[in-house]
PDB file of N, CA and C in Angstrom:
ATOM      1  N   UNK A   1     104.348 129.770 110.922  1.00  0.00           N
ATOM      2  CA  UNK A   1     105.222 129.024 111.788  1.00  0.00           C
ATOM      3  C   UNK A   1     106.671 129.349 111.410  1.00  0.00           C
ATOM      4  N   UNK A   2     107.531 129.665 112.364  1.00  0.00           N
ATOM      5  CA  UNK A   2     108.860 129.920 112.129  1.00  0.00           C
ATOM      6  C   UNK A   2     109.592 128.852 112.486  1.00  0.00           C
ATOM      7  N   UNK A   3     110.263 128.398 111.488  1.00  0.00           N
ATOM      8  CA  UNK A   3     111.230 126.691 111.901  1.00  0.00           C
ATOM      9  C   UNK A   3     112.501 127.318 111.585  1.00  0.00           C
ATOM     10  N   UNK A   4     113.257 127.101 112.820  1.00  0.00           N
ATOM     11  CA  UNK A   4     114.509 127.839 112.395  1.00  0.00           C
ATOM     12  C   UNK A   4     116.109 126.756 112.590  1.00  0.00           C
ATOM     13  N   UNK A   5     117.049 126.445 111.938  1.00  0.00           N
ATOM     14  CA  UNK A   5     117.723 125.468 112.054  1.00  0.00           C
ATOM     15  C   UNK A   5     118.677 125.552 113.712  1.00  0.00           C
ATOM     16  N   UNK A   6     118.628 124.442 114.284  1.00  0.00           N
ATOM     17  CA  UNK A   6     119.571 124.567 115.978  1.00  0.00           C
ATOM     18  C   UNK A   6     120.624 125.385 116.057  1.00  0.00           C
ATOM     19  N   UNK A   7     121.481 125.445 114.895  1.00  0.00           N
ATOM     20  CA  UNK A   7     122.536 126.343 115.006  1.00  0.00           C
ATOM     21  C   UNK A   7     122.316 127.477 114.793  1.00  0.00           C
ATOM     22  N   UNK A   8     121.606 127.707 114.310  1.00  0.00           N
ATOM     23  CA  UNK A   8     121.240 129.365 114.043  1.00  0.00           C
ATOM     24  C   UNK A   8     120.994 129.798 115.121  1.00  0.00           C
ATOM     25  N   UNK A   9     119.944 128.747 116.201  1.00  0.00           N
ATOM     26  CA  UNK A   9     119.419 129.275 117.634  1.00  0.00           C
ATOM     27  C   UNK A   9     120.692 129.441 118.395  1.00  0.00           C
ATOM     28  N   UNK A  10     121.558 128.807 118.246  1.00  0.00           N
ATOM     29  CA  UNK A  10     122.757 128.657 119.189  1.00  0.00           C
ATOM     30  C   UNK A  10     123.663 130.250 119.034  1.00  0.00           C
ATOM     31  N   UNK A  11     124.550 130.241 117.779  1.00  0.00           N
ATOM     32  CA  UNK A  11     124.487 131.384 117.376  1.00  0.00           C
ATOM     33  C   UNK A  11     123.581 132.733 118.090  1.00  0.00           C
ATOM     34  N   UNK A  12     122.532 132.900 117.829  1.00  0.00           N
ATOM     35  CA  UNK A  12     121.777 133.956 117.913  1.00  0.00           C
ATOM     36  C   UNK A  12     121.632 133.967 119.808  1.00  0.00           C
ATOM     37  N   UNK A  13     122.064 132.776 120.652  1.00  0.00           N
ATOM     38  CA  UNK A  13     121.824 132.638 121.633  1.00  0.00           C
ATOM     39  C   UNK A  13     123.348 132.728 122.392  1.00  0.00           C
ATOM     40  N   UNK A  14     124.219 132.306 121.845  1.00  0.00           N
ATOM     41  CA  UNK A  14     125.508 132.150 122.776  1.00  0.00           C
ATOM     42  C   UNK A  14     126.423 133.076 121.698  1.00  0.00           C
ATOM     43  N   UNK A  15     126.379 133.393 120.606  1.00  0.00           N
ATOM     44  CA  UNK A  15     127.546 134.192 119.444  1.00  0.00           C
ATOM     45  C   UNK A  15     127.966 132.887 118.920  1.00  0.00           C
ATOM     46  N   UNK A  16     128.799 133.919 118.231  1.00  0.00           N
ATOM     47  CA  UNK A  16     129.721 132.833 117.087  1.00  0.00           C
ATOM     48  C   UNK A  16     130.756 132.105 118.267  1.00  0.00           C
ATOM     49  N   UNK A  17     131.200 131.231 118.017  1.00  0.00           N
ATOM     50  CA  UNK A  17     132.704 130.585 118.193  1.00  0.00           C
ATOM     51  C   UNK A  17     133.929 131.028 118.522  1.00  0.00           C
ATOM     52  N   UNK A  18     134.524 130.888 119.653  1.00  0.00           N
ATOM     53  CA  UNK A  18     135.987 131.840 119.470  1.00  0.00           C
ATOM     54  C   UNK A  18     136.727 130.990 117.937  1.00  0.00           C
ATOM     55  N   UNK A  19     137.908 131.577 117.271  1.00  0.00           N
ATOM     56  CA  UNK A  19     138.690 130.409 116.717  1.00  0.00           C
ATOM     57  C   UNK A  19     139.715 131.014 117.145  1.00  0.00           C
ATOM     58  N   UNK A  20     140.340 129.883 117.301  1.00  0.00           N
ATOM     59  CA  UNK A  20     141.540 130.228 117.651  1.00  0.00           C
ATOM     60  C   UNK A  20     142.895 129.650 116.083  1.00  0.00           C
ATOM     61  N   UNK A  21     143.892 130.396 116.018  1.00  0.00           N
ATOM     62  CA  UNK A  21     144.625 129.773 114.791  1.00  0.00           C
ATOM     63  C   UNK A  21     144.895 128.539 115.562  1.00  0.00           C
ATOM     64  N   UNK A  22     145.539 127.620 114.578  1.00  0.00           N
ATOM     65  CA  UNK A  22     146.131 126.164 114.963  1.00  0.00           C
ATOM     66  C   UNK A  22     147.749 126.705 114.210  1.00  0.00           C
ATOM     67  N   UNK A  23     147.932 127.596 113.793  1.00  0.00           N
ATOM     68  CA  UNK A  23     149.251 127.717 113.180  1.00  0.00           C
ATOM     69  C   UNK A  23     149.872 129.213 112.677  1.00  0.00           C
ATOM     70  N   UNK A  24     151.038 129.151 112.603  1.00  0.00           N
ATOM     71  CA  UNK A  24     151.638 130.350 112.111  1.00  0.00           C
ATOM     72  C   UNK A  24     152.280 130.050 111.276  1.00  0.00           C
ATOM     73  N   UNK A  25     152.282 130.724 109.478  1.00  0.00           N
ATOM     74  CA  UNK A  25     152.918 130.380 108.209  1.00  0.00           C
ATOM     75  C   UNK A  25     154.368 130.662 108.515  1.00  0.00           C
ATOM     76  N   UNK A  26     155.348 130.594 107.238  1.00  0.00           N
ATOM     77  CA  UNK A  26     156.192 130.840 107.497  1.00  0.00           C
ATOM     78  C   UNK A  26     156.626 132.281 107.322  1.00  0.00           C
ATOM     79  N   UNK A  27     155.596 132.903 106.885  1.00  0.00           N
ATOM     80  CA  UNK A  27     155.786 134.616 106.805  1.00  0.00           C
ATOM     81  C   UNK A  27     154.771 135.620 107.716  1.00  0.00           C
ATOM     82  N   UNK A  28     154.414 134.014 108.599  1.00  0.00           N
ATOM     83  CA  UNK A  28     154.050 135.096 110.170  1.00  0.00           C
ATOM     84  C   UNK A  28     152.553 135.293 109.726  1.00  0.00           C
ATOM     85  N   UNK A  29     151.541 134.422 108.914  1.00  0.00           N
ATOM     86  CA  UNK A  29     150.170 135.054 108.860  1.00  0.00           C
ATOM     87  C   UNK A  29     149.676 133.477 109.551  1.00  0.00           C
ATOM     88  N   UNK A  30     148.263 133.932 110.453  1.00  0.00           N
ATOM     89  CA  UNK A  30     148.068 132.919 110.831  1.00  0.00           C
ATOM     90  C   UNK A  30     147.103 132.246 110.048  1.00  0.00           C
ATOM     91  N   UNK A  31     147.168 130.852 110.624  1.00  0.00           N
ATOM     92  CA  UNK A  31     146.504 129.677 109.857  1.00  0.00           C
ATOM     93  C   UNK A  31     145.161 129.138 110.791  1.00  0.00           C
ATOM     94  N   UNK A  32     143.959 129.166 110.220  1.00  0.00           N
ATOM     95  CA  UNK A  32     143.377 128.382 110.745  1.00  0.00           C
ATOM     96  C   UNK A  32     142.459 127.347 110.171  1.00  0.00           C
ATOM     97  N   UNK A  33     141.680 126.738 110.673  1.00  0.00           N
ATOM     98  CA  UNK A  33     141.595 125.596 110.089  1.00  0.00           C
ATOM     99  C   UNK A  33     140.447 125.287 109.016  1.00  0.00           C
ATOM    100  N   UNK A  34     140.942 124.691 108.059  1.00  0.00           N
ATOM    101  CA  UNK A  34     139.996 124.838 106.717  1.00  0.00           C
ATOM    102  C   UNK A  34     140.806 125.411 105.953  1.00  0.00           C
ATOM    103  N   UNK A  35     141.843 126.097 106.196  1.00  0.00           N
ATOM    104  CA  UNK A  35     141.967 127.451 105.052  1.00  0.00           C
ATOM    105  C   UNK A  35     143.339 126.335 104.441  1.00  0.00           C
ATOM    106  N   UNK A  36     143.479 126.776 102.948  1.00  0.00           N
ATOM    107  CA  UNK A  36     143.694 126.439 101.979  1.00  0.00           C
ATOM    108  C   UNK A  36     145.712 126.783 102.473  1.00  0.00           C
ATOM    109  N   UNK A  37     146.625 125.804 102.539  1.00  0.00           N
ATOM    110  CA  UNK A  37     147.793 126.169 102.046  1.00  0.00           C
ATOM    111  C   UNK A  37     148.830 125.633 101.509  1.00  0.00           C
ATOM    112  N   UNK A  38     149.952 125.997 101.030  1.00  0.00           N
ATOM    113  CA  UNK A  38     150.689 125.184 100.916  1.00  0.00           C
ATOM    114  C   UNK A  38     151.947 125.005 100.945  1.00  0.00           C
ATOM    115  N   UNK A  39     152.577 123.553 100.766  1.00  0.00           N
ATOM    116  CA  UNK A  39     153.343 123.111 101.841  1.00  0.00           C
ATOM    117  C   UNK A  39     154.975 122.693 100.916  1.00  0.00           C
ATOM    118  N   UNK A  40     155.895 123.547 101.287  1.00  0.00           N
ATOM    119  CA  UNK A  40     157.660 123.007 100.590  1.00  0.00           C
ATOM    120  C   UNK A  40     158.106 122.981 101.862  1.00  0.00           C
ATOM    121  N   UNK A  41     159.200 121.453 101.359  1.00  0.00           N
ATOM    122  CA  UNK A  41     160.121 120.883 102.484  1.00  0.00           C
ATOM    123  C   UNK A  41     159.416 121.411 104.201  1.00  0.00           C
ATOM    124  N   UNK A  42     160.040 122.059 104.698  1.00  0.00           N
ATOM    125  CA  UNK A  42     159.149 121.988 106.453  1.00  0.00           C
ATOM    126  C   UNK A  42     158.764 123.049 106.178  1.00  0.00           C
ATOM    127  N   UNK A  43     158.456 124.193 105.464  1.00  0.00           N
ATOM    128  CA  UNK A  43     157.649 125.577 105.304  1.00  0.00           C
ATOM    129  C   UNK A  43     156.108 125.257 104.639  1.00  0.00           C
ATOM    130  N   UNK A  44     155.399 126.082 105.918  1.00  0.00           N
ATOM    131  CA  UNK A  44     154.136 126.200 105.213  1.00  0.00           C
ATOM    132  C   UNK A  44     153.520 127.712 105.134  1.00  0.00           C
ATOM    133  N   UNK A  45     153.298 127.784 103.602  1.00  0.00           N
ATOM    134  CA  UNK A  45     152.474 129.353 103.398  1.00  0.00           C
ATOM    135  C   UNK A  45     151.214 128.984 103.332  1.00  0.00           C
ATOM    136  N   UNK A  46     150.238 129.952 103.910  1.00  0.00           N
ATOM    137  CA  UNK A  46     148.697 130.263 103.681  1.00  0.00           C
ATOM    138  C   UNK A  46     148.696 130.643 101.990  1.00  0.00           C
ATOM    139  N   UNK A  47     147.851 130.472 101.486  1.00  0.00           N
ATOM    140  CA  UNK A  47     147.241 130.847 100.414  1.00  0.00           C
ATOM    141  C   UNK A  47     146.893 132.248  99.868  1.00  0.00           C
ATOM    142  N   UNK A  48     145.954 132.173 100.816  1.00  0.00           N
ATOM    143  CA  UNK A  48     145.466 133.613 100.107  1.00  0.00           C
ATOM    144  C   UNK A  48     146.322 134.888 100.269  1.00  0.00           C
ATOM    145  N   UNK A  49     147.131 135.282 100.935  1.00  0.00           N
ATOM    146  CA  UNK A  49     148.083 136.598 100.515  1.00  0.00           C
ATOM    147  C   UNK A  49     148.868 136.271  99.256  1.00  0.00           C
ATOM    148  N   UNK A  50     149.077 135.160  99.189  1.00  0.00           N
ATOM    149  CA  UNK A  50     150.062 135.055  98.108  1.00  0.00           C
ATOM    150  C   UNK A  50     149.862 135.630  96.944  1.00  0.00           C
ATOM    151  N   UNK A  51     150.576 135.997  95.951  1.00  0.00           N
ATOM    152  CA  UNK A  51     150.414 136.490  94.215  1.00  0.00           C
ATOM    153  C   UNK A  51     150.523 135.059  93.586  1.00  0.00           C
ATOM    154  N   UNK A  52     149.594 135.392  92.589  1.00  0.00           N
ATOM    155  CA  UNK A  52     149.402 133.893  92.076  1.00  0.00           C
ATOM    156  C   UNK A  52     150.794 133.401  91.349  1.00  0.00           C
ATOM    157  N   UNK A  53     151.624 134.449  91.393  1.00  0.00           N
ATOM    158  CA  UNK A  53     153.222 134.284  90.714  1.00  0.00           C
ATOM    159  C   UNK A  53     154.018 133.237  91.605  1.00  0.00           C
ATOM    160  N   UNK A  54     153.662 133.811  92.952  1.00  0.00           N
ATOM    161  CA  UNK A  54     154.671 133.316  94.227  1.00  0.00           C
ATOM    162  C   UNK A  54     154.227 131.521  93.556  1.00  0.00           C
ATOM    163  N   UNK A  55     153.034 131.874  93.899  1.00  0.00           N
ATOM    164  CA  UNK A  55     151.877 129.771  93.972  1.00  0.00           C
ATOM    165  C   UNK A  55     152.617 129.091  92.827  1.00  0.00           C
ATOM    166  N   UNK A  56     152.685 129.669  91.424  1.00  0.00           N
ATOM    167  CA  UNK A  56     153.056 129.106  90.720  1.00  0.00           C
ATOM    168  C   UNK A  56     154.987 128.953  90.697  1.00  0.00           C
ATOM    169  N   UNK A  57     155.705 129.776  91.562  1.00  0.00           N
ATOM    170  CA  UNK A  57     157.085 129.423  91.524  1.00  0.00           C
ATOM    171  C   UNK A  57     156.720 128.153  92.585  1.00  0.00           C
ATOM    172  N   UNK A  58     156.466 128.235  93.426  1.00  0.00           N
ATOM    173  CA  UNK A  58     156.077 127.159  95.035  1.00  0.00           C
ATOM    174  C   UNK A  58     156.035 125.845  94.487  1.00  0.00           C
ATOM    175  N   UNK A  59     154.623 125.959  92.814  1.00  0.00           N
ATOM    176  CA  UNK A  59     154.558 124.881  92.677  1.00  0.00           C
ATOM    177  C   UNK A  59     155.862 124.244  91.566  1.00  0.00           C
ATOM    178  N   UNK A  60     156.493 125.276  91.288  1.00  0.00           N
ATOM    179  CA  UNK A  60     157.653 124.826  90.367  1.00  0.00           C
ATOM    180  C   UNK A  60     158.572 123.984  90.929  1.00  0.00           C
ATOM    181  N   UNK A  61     158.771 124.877  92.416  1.00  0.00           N
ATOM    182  CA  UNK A  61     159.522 123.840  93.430  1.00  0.00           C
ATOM    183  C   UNK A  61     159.274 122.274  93.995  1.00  0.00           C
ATOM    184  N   UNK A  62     157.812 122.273  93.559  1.00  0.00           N
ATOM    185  CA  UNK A  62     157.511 121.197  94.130  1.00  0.00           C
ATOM    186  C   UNK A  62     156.666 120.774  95.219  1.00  0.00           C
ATOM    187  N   UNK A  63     155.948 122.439  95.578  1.00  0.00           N
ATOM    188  CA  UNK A  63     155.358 122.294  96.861  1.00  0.00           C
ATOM    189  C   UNK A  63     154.355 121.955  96.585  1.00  0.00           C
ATOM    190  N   UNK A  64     153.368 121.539  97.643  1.00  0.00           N
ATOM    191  CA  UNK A  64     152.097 120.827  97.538  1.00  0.00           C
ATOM    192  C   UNK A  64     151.007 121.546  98.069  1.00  0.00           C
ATOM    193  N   UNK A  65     149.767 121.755  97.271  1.00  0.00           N
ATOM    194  CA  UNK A  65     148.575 122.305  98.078  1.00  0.00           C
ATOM    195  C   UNK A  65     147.819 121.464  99.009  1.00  0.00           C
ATOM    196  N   UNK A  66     147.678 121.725 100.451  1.00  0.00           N
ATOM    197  CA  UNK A  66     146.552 120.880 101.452  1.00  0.00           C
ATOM    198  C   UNK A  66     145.932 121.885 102.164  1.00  0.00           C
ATOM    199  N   UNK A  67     144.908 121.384 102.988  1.00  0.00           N
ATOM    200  CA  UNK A  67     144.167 122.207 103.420  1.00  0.00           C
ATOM    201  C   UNK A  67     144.293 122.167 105.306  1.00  0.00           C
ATOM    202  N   UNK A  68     144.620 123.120 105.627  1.00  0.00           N
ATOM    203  CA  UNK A  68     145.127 122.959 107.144  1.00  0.00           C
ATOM    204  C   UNK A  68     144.033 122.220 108.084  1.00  0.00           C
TER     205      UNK A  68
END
């Protein structure tokens, strides 16, 4: 017997999901939702391009990690 979970059928039946971003960082990479970034005064950077150098000056400043 093959039991297979609804979303998988859906998936395998309609594709994945469009996504669309919900945002653009402040160095122009887009953001979408779930993904990890973070946030000084009204600028928000995505996470993951960053060098872990940049994260740690960001957080010197004071900026805050949330998740978009």
């Amino acid at each position: 017997m093959d039991i297979q979970h609804p979303d998988i059928t859906k998936v395998r039946i309609h594709g994945l999901p469009e996504t669309q971003p919900i945002e653009v960082d402040t160095l122009g990479n887009e953001i979408y939702s779930g993904d990890p970034i973070i946030t000084l005064h009204d600028e928000v950077f995505l996470v993951e391009p960053l060098l872990q150098e940049t994260i740690e000056i960001l957080e010197l400043l004071g900026a805050e990690h949330e998740t978009a």
